[in-house]
N, C-alpha and C. Protein backbone atom coordinates (compact mmCIF):
# COMPACT_ATOMS: atom_id res chain seq x y z
N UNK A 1 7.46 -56.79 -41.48
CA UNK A 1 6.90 -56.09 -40.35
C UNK A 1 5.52 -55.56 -40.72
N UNK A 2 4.13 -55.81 -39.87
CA UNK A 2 3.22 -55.13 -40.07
C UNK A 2 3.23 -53.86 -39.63
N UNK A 3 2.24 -53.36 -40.06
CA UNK A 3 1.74 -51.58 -39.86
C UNK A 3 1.92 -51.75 -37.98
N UNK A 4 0.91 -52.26 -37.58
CA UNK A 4 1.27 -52.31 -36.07
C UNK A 4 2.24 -53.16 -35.26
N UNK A 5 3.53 -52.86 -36.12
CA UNK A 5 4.05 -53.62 -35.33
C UNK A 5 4.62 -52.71 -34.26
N UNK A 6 5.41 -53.33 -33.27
CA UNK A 6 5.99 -53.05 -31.57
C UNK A 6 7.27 -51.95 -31.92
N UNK A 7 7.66 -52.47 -32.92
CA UNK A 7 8.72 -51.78 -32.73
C UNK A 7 8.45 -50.05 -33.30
N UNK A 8 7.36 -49.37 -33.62
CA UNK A 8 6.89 -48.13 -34.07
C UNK A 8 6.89 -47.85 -32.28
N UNK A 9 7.07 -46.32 -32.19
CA UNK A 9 7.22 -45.79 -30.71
C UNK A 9 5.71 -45.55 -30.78
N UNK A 10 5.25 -45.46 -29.48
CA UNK A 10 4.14 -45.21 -29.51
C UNK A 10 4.07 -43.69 -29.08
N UNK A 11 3.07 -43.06 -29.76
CA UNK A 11 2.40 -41.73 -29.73
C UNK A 11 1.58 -41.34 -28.95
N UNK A 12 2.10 -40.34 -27.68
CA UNK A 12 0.22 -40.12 -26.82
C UNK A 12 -0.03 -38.98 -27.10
N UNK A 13 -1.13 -39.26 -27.23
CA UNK A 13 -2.16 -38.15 -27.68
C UNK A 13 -2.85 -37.86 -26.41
N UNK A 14 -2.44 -36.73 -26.23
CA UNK A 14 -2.99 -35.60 -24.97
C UNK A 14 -4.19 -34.41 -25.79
N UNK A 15 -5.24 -35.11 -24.53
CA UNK A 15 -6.88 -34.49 -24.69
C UNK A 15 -6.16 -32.64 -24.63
N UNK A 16 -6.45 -31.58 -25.30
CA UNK A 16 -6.79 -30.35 -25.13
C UNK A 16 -7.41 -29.77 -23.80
N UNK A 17 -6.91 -29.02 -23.27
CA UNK A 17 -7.32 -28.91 -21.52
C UNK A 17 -8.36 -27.89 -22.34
N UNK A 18 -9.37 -27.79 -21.49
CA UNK A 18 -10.52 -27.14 -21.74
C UNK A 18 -10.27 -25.88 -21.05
N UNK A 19 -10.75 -24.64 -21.66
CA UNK A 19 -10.19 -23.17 -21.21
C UNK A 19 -11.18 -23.30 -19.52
N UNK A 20 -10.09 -23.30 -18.25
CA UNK A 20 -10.82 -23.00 -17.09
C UNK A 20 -11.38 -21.58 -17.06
N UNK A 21 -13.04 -21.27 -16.98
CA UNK A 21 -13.30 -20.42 -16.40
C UNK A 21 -13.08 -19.99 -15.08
N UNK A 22 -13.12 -18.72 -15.11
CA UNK A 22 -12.87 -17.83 -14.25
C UNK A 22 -14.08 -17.91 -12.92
N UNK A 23 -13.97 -18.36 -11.07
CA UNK A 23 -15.19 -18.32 -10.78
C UNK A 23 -15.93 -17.18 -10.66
N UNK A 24 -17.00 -16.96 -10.87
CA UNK A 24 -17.97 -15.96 -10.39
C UNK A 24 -18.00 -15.77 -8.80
N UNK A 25 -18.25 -14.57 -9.50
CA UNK A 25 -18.33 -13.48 -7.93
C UNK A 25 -19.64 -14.00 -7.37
N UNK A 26 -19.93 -14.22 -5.98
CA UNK A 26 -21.27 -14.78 -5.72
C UNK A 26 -22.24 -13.74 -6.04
N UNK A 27 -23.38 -14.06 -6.21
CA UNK A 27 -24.75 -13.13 -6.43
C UNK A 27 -25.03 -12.42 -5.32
N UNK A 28 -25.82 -11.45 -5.90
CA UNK A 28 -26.15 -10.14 -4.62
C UNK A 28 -27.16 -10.84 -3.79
N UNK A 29 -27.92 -11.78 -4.72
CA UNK A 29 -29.33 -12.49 -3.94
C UNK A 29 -29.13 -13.60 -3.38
N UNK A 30 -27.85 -13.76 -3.76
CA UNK A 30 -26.94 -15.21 -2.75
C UNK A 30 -27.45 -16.49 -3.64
N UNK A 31 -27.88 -17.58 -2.86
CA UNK A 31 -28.13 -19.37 -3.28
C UNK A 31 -29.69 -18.89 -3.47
N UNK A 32 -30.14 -18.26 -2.58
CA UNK A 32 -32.16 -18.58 -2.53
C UNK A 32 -32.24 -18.31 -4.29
N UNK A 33 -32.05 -16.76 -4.49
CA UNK A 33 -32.15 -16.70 -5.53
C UNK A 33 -33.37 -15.08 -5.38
N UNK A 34 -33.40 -15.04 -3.77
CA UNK A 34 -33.89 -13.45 -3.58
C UNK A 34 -33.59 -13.46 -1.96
N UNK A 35 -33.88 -12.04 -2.19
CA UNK A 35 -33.82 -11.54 -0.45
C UNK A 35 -34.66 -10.51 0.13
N UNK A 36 -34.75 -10.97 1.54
CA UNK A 36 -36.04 -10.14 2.18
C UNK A 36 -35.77 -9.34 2.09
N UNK A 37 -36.91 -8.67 1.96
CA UNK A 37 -36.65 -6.35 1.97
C UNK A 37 -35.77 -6.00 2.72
N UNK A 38 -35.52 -6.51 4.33
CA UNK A 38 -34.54 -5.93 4.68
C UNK A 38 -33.09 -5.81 4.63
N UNK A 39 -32.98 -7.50 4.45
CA UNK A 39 -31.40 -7.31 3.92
C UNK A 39 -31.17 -6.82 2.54
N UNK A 40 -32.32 -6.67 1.40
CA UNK A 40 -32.14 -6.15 0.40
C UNK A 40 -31.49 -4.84 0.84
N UNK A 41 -32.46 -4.27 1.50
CA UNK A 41 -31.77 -2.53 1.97
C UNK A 41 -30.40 -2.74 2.39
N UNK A 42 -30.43 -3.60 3.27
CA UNK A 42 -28.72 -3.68 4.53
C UNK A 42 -27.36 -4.05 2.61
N UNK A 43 -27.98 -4.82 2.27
CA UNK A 43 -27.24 -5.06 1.16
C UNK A 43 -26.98 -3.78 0.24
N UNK A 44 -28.33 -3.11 -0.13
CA UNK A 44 -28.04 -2.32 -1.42
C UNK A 44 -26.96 -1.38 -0.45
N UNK A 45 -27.54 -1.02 0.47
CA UNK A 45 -26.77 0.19 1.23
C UNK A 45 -25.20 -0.53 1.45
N UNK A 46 -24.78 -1.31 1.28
CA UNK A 46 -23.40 -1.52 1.37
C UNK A 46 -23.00 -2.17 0.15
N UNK A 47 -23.33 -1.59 -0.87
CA UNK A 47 -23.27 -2.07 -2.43
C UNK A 47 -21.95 -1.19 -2.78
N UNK A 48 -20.90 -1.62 -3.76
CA UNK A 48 -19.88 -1.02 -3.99
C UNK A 48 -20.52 0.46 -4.67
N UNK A 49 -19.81 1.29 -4.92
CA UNK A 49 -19.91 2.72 -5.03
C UNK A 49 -19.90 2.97 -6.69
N UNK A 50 -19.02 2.69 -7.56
CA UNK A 50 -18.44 3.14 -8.43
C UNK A 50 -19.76 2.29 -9.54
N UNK A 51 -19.56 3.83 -10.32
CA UNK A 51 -20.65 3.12 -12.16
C UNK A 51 -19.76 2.76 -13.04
N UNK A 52 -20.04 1.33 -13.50
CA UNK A 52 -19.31 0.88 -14.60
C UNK A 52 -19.26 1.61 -15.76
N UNK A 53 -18.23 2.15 -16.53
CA UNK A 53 -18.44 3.14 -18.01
C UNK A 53 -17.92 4.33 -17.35
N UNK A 54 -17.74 4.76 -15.95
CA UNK A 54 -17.88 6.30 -15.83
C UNK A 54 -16.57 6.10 -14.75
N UNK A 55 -16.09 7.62 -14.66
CA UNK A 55 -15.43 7.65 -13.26
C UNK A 55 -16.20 8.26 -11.91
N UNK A 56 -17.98 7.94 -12.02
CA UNK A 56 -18.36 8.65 -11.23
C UNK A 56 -18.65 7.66 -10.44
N UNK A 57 -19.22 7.88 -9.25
CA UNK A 57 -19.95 7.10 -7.61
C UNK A 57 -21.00 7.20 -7.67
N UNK A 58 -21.90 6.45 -7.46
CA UNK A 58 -23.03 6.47 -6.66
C UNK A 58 -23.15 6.57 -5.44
N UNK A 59 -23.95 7.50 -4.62
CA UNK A 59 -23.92 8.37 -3.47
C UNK A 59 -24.23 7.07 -2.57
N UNK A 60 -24.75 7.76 -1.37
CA UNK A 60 -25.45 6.44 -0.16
C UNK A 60 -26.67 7.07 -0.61
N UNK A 61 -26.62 8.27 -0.63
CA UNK A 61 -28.55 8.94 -0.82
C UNK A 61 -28.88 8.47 -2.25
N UNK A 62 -27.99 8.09 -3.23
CA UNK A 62 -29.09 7.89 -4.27
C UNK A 62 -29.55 6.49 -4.42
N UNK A 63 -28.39 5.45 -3.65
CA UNK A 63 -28.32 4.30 -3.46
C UNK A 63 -29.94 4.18 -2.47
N UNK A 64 -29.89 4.75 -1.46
CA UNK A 64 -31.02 4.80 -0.58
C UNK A 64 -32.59 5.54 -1.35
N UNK A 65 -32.44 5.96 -2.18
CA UNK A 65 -33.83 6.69 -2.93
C UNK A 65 -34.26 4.92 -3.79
N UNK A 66 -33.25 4.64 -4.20
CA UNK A 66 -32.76 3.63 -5.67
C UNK A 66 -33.98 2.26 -4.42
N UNK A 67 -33.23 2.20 -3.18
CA UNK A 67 -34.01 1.44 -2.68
C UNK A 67 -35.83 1.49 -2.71
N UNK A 68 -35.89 2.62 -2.18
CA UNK A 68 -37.46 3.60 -1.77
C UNK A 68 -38.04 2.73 -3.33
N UNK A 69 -37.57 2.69 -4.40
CA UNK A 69 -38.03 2.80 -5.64
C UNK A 69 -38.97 1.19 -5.32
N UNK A 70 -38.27 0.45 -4.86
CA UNK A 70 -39.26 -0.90 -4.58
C UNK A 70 -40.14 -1.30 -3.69
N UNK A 71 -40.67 -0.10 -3.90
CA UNK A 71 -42.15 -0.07 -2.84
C UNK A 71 -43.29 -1.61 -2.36
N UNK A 72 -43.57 -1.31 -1.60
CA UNK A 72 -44.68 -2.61 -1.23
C UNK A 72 -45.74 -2.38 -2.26
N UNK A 73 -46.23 -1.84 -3.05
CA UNK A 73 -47.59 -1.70 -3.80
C UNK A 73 -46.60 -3.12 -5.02
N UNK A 74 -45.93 -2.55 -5.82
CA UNK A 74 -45.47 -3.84 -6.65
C UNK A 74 -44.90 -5.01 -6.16
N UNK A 75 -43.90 -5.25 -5.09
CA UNK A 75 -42.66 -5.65 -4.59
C UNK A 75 -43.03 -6.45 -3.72
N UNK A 76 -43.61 -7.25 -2.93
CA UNK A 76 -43.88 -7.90 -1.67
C UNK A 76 -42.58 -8.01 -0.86
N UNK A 77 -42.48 -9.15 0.33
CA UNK A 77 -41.55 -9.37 0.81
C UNK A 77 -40.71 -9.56 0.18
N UNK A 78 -39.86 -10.52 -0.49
CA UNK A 78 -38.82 -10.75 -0.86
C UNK A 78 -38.79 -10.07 -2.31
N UNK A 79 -37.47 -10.06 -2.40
CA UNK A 79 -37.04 -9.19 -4.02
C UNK A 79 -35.77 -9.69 -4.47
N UNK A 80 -36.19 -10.04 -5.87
CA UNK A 80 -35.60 -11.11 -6.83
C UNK A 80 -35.08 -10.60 -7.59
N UNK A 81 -33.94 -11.19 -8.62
CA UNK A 81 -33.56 -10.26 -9.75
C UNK A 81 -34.40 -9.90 -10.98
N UNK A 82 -35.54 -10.97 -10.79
CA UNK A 82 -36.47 -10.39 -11.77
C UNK A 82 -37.27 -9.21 -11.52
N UNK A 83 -37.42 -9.03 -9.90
CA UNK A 83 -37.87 -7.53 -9.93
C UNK A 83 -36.90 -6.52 -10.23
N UNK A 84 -35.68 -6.99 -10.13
CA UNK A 84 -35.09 -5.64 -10.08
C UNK A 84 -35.00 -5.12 -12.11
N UNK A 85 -35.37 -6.57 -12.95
CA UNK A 85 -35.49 -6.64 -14.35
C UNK A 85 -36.29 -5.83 -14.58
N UNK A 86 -37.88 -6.14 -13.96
CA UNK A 86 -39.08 -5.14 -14.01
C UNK A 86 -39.15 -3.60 -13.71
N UNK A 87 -38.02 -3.48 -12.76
CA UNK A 87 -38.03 -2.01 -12.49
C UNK A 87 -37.44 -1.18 -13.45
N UNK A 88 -36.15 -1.65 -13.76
CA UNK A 88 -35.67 -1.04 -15.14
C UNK A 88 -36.32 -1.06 -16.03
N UNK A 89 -37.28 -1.85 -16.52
CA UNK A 89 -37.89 -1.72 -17.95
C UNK A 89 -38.83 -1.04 -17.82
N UNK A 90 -39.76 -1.08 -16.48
CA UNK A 90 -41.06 -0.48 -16.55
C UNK A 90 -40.70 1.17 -16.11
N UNK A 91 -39.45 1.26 -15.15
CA UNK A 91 -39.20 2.82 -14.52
C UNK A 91 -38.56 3.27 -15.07
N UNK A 92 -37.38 2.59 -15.27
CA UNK A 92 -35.99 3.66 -15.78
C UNK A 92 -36.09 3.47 -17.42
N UNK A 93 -36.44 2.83 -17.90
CA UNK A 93 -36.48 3.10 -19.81
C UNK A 93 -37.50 3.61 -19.84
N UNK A 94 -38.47 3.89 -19.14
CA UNK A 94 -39.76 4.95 -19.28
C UNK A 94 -39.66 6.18 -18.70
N UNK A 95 -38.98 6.48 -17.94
CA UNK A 95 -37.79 7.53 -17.79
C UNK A 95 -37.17 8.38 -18.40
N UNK A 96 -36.48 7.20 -18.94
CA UNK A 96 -35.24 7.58 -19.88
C UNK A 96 -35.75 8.25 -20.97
N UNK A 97 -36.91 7.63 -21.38
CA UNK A 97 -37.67 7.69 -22.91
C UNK A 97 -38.30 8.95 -22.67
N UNK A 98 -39.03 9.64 -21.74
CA UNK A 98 -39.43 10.65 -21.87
C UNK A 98 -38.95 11.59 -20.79
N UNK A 99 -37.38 11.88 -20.29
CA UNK A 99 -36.51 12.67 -20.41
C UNK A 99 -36.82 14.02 -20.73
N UNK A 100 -36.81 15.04 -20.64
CA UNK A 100 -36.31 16.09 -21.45
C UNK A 100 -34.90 16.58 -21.77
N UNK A 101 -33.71 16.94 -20.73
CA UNK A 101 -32.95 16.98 -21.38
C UNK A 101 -31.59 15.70 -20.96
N UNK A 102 -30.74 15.70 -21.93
CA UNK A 102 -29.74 15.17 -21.69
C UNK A 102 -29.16 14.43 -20.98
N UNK A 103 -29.04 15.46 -19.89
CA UNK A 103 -28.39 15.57 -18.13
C UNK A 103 -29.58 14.70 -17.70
N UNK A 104 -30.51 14.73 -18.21
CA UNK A 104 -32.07 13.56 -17.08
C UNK A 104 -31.54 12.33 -17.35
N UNK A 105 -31.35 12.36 -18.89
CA UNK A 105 -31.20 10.50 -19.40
C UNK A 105 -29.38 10.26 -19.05
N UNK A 106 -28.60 11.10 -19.13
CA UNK A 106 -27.74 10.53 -18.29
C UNK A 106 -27.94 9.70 -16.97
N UNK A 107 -28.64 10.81 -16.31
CA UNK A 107 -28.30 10.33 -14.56
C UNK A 107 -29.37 8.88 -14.67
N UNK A 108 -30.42 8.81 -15.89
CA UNK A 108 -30.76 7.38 -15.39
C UNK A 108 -30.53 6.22 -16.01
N UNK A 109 -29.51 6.72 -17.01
CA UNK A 109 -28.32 5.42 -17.84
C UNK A 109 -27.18 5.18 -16.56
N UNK A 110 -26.89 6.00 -16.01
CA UNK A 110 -26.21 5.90 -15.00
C UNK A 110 -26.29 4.75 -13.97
N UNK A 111 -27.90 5.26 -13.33
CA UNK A 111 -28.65 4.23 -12.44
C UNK A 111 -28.91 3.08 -13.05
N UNK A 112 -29.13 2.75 -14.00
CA UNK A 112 -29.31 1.59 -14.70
C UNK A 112 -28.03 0.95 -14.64
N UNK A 113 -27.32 1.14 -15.37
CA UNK A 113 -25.56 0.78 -15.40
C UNK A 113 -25.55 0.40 -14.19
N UNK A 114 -25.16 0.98 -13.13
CA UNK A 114 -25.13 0.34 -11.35
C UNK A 114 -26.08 -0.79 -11.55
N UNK A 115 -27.35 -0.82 -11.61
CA UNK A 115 -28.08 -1.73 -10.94
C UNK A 115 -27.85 -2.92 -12.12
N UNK A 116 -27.45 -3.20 -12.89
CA UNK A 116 -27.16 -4.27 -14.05
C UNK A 116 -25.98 -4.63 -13.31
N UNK A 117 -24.95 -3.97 -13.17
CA UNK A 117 -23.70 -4.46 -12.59
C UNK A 117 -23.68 -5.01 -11.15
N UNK A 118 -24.14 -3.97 -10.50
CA UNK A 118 -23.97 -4.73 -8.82
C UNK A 118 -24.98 -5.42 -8.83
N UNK A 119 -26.06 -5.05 -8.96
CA UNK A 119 -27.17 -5.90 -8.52
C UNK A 119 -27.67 -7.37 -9.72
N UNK A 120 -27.63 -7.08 -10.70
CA UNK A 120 -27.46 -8.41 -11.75
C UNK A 120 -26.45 -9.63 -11.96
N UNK A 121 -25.29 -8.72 -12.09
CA UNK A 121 -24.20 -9.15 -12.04
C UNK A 121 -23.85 -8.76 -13.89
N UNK A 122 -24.79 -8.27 -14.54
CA UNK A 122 -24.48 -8.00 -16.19
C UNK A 122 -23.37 -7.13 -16.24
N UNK A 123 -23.00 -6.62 -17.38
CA UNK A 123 -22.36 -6.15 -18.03
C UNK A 123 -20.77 -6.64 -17.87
């Protein structure tokens, strides 16, 4: 009898299923990949409530200031997640950084945290 012969049972070898990811939640900025100022507002303003890390909320008023923050002087019509990248680095870690106490750089680790989560989709 050879090595291959018929009468050995044959063995199947089953491929490893590849780990299915989980789908993603759609983006805040949808398919375009941004959105006009206004539904940005209609959007942020109906943005879930809660800060990731904390058991606290974000208000409608701070949610609504948080908007004000993307003024027409930087921001044109539409607003992308790279602006919302720029705002954190250029506002809120320059902020943060010169703080005085504590309670300041909390409330804008806070705001940061929200806007990475709802509005990025990070953390």
């Amino acid at each position: 009898m050879g090595f291959f012969s018929s009468d050995q049972p044959k063995t199947s070898h089953k491929v490893p299923e590849s780990p299915k990811e989980a789908p993603k939640p759609p983006s805040f900025f949808g398919p375009r990949g941004s959105l006009p100022r206004s539904e940005f507002r209609e959007k942020l303003r109906n943005a879930p409530y809660e800060i990731p890390g904390s058991s606290e909320w974000m208000t409608y008023e701070e949610r609504e200031a948080l908007e004000k923050k993307f003024g027409y002087e930087k921001y044109l019509s539409d607003i992308s997640p790279d602006d919302v990248r720029r705002l954190i680095k250029e506002d809120f870690q320059q902020a943060k950084s010169q703080a005085k106490t504590q309670a300041e750089r909390d409330e804008i680790d806070r705001t940061i945290r929200w806007m990475k989560k709802h509005l990025l989709g990070d953390l």
